[in-house]
C-alpha atoms as a PDB file:
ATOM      1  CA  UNK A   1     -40.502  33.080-107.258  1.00  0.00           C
ATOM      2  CA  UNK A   2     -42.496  33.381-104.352  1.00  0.00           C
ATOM      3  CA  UNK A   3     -41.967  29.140-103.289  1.00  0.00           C
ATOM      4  CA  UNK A   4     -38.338  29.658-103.910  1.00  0.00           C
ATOM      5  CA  UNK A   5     -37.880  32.442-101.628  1.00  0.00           C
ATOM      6  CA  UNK A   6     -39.787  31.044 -98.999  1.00  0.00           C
ATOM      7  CA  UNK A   7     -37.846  27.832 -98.575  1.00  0.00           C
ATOM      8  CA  UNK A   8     -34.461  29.700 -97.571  1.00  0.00           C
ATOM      9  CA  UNK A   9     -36.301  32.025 -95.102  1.00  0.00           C
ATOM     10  CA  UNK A  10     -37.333  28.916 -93.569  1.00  0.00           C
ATOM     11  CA  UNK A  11     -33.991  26.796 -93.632  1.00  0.00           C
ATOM     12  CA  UNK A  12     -32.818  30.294 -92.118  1.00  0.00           C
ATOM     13  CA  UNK A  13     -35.454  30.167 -89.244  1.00  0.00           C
ATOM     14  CA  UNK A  14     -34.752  26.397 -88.970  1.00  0.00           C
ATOM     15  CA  UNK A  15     -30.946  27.427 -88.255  1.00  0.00           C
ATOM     16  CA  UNK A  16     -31.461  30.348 -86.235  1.00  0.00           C
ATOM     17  CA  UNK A  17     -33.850  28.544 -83.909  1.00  0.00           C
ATOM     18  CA  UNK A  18     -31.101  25.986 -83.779  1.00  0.00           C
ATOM     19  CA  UNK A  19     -28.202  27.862 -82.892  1.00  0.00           C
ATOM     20  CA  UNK A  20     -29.992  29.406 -80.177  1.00  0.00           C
ATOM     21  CA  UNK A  21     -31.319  26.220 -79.246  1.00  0.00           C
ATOM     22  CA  UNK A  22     -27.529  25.129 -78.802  1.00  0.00           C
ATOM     23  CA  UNK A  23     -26.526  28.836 -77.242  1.00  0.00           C
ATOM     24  CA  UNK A  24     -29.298  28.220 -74.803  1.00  0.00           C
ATOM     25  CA  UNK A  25     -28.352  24.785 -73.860  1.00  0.00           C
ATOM     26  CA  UNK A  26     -24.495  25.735 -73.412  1.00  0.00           C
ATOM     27  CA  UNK A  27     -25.821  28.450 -71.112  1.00  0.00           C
ATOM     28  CA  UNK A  28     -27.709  26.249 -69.258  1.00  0.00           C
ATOM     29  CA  UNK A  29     -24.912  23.600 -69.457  1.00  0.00           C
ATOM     30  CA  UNK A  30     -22.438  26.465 -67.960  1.00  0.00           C
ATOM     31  CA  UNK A  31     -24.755  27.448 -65.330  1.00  0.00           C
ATOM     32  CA  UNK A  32     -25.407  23.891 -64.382  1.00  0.00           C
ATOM     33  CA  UNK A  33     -22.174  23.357 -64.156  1.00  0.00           C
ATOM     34  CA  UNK A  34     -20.871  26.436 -62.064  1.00  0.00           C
ATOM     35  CA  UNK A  35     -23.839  25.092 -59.560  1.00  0.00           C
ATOM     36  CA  UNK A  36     -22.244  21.748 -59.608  1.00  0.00           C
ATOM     37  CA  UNK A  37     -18.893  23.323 -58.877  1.00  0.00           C
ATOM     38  CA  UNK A  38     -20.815  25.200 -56.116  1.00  0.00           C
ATOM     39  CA  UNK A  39     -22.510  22.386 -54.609  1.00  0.00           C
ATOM     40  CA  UNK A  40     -19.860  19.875 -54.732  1.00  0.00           C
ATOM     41  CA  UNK A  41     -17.933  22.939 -52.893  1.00  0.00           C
ATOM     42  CA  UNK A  42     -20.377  23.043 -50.373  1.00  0.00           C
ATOM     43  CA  UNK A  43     -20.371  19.212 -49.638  1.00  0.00           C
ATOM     44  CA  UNK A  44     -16.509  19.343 -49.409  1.00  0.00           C
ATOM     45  CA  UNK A  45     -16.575  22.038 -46.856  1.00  0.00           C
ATOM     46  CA  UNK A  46     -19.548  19.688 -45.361  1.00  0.00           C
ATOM     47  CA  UNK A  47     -18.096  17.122 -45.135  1.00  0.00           C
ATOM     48  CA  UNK A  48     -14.654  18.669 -43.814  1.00  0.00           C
ATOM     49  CA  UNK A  49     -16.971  20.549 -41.079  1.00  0.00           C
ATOM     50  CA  UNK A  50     -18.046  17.041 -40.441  1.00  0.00           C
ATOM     51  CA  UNK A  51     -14.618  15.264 -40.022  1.00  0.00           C
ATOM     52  CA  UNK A  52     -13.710  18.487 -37.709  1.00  0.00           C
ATOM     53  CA  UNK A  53     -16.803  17.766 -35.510  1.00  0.00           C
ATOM     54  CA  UNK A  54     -16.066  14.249 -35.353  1.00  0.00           C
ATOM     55  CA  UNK A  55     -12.439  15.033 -34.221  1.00  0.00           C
ATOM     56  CA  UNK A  56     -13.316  17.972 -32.017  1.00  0.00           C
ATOM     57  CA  UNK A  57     -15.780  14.680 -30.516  1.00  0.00           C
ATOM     58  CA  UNK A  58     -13.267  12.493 -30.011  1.00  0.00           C
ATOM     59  CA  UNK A  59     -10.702  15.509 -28.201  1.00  0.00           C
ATOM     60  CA  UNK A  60     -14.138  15.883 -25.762  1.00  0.00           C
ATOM     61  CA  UNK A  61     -14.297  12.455 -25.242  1.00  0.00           C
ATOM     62  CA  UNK A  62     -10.527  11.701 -24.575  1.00  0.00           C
ATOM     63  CA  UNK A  63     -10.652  15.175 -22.413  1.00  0.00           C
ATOM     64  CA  UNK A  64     -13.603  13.687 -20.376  1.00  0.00           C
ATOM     65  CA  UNK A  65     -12.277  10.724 -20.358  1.00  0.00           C
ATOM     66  CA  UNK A  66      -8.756  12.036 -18.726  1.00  0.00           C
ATOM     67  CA  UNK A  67     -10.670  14.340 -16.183  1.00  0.00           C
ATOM     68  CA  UNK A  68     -12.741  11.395 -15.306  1.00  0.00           C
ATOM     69  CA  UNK A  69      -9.221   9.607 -14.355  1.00  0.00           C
ATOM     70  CA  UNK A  70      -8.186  12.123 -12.500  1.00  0.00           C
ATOM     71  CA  UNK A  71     -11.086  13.489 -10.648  1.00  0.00           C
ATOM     72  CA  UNK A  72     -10.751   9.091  -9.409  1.00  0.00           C
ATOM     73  CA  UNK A  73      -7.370   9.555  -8.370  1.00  0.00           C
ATOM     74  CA  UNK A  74      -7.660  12.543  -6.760  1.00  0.00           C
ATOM     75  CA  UNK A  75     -10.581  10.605  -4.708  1.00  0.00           C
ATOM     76  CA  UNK A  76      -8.381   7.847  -4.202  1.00  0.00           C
ATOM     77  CA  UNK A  77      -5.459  10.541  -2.739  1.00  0.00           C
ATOM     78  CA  UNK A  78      -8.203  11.774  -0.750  1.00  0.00           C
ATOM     79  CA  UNK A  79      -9.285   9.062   0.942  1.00  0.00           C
ATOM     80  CA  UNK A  80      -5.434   7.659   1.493  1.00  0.00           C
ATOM     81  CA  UNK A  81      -4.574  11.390   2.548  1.00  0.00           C
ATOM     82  CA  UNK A  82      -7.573  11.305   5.258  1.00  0.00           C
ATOM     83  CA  UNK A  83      -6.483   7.691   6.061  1.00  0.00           C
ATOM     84  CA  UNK A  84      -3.083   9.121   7.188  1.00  0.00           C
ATOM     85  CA  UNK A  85      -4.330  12.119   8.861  1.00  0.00           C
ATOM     86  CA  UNK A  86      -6.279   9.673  11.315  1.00  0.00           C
ATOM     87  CA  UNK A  87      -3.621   7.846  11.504  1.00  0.00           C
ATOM     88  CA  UNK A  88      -1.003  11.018  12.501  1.00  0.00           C
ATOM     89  CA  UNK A  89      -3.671  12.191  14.510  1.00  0.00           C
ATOM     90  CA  UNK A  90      -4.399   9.041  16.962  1.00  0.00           C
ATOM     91  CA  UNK A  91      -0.386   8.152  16.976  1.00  0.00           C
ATOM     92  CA  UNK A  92      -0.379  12.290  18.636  1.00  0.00           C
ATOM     93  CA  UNK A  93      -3.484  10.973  20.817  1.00  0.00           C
ATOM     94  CA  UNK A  94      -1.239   8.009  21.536  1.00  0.00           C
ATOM     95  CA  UNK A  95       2.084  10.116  22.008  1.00  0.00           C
ATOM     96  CA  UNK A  96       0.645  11.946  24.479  1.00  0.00           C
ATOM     97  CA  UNK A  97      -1.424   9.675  26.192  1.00  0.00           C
ATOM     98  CA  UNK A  98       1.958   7.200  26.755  1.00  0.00           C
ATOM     99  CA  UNK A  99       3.881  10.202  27.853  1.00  0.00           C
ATOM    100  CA  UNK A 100       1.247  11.214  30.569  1.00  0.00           C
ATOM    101  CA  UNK A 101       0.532   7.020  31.440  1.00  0.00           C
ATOM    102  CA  UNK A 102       4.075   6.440  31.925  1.00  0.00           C
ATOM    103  CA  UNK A 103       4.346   8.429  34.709  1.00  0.00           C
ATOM    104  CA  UNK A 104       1.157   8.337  36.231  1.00  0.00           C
ATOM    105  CA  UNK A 105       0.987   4.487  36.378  1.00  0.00           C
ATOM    106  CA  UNK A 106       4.545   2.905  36.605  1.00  0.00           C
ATOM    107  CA  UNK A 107       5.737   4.625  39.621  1.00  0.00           C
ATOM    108  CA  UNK A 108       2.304   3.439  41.480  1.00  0.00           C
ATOM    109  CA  UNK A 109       2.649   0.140  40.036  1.00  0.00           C
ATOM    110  CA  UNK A 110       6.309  -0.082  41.160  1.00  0.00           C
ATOM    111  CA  UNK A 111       5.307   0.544  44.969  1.00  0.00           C
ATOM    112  CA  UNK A 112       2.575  -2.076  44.352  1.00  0.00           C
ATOM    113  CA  UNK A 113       4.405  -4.885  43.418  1.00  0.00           C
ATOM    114  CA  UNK A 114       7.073  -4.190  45.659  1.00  0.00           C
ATOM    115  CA  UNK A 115       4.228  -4.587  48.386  1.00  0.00           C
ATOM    116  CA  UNK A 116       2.914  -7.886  46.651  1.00  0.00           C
ATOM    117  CA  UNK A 117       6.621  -9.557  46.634  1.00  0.00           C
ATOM    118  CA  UNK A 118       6.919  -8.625  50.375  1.00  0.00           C
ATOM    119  CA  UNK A 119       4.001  -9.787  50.902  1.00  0.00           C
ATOM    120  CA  UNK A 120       3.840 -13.514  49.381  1.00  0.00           C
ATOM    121  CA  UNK A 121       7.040 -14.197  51.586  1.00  0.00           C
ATOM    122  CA  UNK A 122       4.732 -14.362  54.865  1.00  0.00           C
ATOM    123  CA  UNK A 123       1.650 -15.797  52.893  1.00  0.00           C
ATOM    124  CA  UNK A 124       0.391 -19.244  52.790  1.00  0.00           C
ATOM    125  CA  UNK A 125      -0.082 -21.463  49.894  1.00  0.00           C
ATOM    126  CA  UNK A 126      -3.947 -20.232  49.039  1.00  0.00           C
ATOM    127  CA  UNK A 127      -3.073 -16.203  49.594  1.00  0.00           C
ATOM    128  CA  UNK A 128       0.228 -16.262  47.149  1.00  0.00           C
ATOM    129  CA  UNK A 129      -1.646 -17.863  44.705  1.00  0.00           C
ATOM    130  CA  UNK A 130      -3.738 -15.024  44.643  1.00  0.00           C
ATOM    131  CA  UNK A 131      -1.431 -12.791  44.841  1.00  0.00           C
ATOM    132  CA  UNK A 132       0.971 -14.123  41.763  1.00  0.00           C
ATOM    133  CA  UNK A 133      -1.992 -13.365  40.153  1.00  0.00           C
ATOM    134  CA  UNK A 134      -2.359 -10.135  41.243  1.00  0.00           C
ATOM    135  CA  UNK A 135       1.822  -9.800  40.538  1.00  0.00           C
ATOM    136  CA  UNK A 136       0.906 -11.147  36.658  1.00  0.00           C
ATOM    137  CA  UNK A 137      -1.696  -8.555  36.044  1.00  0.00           C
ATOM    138  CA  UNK A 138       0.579  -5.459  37.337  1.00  0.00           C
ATOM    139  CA  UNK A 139       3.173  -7.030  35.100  1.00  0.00           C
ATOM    140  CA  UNK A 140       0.811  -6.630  32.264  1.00  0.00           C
ATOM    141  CA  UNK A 141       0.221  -3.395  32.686  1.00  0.00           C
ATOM    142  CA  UNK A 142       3.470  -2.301  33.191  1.00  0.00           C
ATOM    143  CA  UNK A 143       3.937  -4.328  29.784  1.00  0.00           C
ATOM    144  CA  UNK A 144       1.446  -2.300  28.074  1.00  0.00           C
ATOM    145  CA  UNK A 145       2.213   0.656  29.215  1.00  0.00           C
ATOM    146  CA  UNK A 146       6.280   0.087  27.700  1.00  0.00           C
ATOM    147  CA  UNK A 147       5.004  -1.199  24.454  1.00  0.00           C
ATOM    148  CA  UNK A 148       2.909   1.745  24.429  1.00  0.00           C
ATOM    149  CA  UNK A 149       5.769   3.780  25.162  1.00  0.00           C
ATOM    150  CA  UNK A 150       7.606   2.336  22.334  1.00  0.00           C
ATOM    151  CA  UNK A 151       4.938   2.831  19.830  1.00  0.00           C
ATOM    152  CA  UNK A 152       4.969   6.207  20.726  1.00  0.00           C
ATOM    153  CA  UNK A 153       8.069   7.483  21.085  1.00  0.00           C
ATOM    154  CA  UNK A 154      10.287   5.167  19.092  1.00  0.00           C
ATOM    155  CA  UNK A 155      14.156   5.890  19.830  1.00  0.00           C
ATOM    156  CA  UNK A 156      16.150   7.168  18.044  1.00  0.00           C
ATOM    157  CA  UNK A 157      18.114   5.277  15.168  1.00  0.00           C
ATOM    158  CA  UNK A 158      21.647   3.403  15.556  1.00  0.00           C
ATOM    159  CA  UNK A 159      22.543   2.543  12.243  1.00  0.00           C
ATOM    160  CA  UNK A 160      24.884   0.221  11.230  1.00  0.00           C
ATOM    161  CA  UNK A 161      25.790  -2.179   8.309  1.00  0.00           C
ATOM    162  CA  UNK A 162      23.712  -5.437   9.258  1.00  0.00           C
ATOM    163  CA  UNK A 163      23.650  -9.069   7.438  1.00  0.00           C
ATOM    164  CA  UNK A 164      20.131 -10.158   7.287  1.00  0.00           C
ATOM    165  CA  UNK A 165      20.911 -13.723   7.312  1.00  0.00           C
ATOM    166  CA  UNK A 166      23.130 -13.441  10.681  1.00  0.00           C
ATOM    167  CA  UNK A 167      20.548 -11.415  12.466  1.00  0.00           C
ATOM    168  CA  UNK A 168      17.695 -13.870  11.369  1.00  0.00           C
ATOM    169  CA  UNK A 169      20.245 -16.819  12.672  1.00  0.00           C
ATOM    170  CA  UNK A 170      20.742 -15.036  15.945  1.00  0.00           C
ATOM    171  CA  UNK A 171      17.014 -14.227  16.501  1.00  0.00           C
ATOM    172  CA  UNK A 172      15.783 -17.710  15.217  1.00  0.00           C
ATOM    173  CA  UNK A 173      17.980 -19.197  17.937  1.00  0.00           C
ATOM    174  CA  UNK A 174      17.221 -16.784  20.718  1.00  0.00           C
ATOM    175  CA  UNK A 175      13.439 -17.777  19.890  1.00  0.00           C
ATOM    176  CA  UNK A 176      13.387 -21.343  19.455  1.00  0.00           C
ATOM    177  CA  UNK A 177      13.503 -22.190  23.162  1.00  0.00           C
ATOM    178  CA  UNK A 178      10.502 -20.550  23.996  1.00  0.00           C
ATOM    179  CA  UNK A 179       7.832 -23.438  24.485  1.00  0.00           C
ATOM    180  CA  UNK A 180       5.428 -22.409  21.911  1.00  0.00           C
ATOM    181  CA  UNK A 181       8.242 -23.132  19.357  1.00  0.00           C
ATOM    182  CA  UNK A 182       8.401 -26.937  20.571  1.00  0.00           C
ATOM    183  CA  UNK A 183       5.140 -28.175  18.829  1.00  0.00           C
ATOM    184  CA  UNK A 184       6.249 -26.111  15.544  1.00  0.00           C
ATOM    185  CA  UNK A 185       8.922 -26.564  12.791  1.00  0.00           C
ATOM    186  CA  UNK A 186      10.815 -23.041  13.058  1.00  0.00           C
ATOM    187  CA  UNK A 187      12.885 -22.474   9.737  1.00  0.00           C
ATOM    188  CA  UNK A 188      15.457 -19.821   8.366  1.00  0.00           C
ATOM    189  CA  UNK A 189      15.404 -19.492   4.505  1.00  0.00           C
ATOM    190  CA  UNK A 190      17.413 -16.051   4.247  1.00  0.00           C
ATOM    191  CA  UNK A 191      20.411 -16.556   1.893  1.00  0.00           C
ATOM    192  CA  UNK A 192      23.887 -15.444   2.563  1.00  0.00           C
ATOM    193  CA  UNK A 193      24.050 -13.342  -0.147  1.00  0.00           C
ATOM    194  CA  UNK A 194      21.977 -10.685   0.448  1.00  0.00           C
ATOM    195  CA  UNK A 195      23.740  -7.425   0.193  1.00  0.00           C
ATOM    196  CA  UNK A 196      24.090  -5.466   3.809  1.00  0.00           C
ATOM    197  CA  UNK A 197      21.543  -3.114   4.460  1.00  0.00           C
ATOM    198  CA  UNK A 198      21.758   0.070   6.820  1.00  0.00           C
ATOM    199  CA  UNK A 199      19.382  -0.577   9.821  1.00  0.00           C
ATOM    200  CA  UNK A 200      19.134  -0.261  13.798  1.00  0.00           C
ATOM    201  CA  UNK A 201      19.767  -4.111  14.514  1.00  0.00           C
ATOM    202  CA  UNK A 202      17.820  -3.937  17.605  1.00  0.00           C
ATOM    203  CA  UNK A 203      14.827  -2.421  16.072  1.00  0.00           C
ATOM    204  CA  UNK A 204      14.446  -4.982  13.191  1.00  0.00           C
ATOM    205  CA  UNK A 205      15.509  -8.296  15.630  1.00  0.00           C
ATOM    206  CA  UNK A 206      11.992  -6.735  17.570  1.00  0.00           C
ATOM    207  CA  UNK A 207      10.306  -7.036  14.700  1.00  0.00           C
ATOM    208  CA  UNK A 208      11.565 -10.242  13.603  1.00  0.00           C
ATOM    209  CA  UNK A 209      10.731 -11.660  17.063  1.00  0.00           C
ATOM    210  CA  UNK A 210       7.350  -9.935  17.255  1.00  0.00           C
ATOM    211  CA  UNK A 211       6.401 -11.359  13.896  1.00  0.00           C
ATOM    212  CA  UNK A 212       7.683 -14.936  15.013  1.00  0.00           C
ATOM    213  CA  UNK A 213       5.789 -14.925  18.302  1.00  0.00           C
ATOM    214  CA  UNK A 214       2.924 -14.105  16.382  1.00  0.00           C
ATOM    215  CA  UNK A 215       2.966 -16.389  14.065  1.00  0.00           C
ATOM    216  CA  UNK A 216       3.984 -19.388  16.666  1.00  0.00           C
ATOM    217  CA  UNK A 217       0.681 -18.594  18.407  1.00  0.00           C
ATOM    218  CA  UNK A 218      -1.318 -18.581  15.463  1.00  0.00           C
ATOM    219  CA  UNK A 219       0.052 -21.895  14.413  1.00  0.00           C
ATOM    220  CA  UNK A 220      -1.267 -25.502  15.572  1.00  0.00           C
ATOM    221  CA  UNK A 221       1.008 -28.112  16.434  1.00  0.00           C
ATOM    222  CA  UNK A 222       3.019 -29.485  13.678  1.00  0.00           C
ATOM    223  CA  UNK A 223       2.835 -26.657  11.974  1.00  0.00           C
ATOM    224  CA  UNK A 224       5.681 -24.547  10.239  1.00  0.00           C
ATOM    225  CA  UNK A 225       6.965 -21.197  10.655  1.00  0.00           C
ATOM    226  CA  UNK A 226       9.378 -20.136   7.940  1.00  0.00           C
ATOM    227  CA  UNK A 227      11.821 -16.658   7.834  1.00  0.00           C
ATOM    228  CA  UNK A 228      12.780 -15.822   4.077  1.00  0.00           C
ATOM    229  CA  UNK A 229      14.142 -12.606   2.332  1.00  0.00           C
ATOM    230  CA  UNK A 230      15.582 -11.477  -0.980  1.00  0.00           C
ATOM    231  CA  UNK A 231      16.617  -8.654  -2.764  1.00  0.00           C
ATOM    232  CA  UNK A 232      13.386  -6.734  -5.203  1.00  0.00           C
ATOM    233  CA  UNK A 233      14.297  -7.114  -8.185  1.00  0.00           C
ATOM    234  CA  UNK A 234      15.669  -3.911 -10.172  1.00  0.00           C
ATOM    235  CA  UNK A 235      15.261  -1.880  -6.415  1.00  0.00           C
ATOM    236  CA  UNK A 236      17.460  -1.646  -3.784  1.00  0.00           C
ATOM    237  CA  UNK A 237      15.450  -2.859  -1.408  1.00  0.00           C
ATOM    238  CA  UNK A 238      15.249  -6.234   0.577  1.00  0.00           C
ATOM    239  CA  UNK A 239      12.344  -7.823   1.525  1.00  0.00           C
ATOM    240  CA  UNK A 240      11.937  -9.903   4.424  1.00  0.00           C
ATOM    241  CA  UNK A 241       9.017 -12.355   5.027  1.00  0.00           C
ATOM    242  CA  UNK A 242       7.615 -14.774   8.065  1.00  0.00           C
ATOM    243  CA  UNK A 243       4.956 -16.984   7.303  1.00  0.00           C
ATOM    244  CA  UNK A 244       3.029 -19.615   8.965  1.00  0.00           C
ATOM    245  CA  UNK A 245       0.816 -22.588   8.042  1.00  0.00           C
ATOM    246  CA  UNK A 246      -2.000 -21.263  10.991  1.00  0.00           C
ATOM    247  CA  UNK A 247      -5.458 -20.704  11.200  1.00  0.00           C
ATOM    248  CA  UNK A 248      -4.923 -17.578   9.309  1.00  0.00           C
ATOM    249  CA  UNK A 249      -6.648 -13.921   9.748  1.00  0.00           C
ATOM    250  CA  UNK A 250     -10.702 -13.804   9.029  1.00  0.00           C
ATOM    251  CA  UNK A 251     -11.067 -10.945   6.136  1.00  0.00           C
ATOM    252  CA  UNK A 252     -13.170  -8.963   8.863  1.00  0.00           C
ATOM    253  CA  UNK A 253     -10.025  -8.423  11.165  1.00  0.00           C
ATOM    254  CA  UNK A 254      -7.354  -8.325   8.797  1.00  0.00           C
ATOM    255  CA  UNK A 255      -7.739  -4.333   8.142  1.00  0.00           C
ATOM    256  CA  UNK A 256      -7.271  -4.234  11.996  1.00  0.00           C
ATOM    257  CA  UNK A 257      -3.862  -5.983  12.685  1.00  0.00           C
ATOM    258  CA  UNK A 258      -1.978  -2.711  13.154  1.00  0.00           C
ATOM    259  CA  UNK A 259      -4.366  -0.438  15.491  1.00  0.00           C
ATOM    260  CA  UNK A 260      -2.848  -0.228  18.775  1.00  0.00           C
ATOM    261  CA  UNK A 261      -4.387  -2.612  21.154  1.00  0.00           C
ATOM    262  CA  UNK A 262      -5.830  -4.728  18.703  1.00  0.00           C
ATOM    263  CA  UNK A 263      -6.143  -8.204  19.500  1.00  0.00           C
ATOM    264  CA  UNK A 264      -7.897 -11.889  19.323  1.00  0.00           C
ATOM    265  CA  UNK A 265      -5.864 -13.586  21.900  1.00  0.00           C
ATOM    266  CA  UNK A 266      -7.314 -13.193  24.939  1.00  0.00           C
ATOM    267  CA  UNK A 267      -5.126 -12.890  28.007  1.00  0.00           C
ATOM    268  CA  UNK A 268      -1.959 -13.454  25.880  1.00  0.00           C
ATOM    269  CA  UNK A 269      -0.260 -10.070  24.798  1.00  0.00           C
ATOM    270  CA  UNK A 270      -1.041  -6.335  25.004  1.00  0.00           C
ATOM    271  CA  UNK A 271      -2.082  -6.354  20.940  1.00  0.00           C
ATOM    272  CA  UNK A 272       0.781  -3.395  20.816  1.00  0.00           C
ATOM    273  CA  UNK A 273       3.512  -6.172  18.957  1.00  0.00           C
ATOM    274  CA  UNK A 274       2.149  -5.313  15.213  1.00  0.00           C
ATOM    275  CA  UNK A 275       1.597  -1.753  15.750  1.00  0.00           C
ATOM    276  CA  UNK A 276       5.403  -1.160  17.401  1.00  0.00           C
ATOM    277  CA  UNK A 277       6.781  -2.905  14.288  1.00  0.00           C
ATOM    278  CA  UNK A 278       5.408  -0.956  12.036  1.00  0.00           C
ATOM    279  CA  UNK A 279       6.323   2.159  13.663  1.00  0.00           C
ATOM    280  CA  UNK A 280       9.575   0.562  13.897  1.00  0.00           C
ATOM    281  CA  UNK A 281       9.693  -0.430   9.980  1.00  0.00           C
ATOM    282  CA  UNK A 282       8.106   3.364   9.214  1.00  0.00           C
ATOM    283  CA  UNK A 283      11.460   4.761  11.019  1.00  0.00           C
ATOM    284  CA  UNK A 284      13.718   2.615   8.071  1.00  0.00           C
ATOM    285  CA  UNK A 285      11.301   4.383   5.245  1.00  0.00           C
ATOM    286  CA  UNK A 286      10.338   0.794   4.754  1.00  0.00           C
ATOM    287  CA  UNK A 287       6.613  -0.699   4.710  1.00  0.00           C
ATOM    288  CA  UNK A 288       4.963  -3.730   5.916  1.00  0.00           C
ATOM    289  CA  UNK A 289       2.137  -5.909   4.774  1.00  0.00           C
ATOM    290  CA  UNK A 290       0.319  -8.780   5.973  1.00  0.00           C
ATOM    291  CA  UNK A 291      -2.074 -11.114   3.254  1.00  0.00           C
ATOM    292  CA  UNK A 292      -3.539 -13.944   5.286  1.00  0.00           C
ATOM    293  CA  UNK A 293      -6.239 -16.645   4.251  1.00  0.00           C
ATOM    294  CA  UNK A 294      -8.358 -18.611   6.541  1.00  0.00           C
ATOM    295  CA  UNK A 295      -7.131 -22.367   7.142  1.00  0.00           C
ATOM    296  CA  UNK A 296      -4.226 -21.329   4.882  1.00  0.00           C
ATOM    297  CA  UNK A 297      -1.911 -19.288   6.893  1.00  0.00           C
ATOM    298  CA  UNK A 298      -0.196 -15.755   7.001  1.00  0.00           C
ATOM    299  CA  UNK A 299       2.299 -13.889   5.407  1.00  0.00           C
ATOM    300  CA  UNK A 300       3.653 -10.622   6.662  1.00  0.00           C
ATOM    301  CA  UNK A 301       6.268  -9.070   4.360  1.00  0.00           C
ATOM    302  CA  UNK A 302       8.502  -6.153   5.208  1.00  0.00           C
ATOM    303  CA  UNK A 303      10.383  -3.993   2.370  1.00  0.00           C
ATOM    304  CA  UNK A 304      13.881  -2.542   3.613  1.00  0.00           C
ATOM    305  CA  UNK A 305      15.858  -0.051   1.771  1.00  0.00           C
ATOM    306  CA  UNK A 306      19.369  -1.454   1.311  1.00  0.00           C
ATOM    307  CA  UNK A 307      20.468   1.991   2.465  1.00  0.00           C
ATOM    308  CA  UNK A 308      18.966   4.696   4.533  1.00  0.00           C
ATOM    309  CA  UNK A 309      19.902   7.938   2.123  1.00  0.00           C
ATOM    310  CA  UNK A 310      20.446  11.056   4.006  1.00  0.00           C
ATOM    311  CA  UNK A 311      21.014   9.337   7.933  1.00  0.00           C
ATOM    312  CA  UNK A 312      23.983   9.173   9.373  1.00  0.00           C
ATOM    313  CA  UNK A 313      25.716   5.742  10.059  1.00  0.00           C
ATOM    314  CA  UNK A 314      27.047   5.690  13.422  1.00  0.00           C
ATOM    315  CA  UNK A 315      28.356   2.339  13.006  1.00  0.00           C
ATOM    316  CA  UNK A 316      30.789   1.398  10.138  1.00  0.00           C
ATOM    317  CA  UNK A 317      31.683  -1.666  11.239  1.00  0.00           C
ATOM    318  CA  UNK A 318      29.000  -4.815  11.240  1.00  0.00           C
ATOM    319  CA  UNK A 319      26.518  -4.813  13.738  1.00  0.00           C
ATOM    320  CA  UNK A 320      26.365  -8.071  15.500  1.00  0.00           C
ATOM    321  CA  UNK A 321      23.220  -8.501  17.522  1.00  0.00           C
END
């Protein structure tokens, strides 16, 4: 009796211990698994709050990177802004300088060449030498003081409806007389069918003919001098070029060309012929620029506006120069 009892309290025990065995290990299955749920929540939020930090990176790179730009072209503004005011400010040194000079030195002069002229018709051959050299120098001042005049106070615009290519012709002949032209090949590339711009005709044939001198005294003999233009492409604007087959402008000078007084030909000029033309070119809201390379030659290009918005035209008709 007693075996056989004791061999069913034991299979008992056996399946007790079992079944909690297999309660227990569910429970720790369930908590295992609400910790897995937990921790693989945690990682997603991880690795979410990663992939935000990485993007919120790259918005505080691209925003540096912008400001960066900017603070650079704000820089660059600044220095072309102060570049300008120097500019505006020694054109009003200029302005009034001419003003007060024009006075002050041409009536003078006036009274002394009138004195030299009477003077070389009693002098021999050795005294009016001297003085038509004395003559030549007060010319050259009262040259420089005009040009300077001219810079300064440009005159007002006369508009009119000009063809480039019968202004260039006119100039080009007018020009090729001169005897610095008679060593050089002088040639006029500007088609005929340009459109008409709106210009002062006398303004721009100075500037042609300053740029032509120029380049004719920067040239050797046998050497060319060539007009062109043509319209800019999807602009209406016209852009009209002279260049040479000279010596060319050293890098050194180059920034230089268009400072009043400026110049490397000694006794030959006033160094006022650049600087008038652009102030001349500034007054048609048009720009010029000159790119130059030793033993090369020069280009200086000029960009018109086909039409000068918001001027009056006092001319309808064609201007003929």
């Amino acid at each position: 009796m007693a075996g056989g009892i004791a061999l069913p309290s034991l299979f008992g025990t056996t399946l007790l211990g079992l079944a909690a065995g297999l309660a227990g290990g569910a429970v720790l299955y369930l908590i295992a698994r609400v910790h897995y749920r937990k921790l693989f929540r945690q990682m997603q939020v991880a690795f979410e709050l990663a992939e935000h930090s990485e993007h919120e990176r790259d918005l505080a790179q691209q925003e540096l990177v912008r400001r960066l730009e900017e603070e650079r072209e704000l820089a660059k503004e600044k220095i072309q802004f102060e570049a300008q005011l120097g500019d505006y400010e020694k054109y009003a040194a200029l302005a009034q300088l001419a003003l007060g000079a024009a006075h002050e030195i041409n009536n003078p002069l006036l009274g002394i060449l009138s004195h030299l002229e009477w003077e070389k018709k009693t002098a021999d051959a050795a005294t009016k030498e001297e003085i038509d050299q004395c003559i030549e120098g007060a010319k050259r001042i009262s040259s420089a003081v005009r040009g300077l005049l001219n810079y300064a106070r440009p005159g007002p615009l006369l508009l009119g409806r000009i063809h480039l290519d019968r202004l260039v012709a006119e100039t080009v002949a007018f020009i090729a007389h001169q005897p610095m032209f008679r060593a050089i090949r002088l040639e006029n590339r500007v088609p005929s069918d340009l459109p008409p711009i709106t210009a002062d005709s006398n303004q721009i044939s100075q500037v042609l003919m300053n740029l032509l001198l120029n380049a004719a005294q920067a040239t050797p003999p046998g050497g060319t001098v060539t007009v062109s233009a043509e319209k800019v492409k999807f602009n209406e604007l016209i852009e009209l070029r002279v260049s040479d087959t000279g010596a060319g402008i050293p890098p050194d000078i180059l920034p230089h060309v268009f400072e009043p007084f400026f110049t490397t030909k000694r006794n030959q000029g006033t160094g006022l012929g650049l600087s008038i033309s652009q102030a001349y070119v500034r007054s048609h809201s048009g720009t010029i620029h000159v790119e130059s390379q030793q033993n090369r030659g020069t280009i200086v290009r000029i960009v018109l506006p086909i039409r000068q918005e918001g001027r009056p035209v006092l001319q309808d008709e064609e201007v003929v120069v």
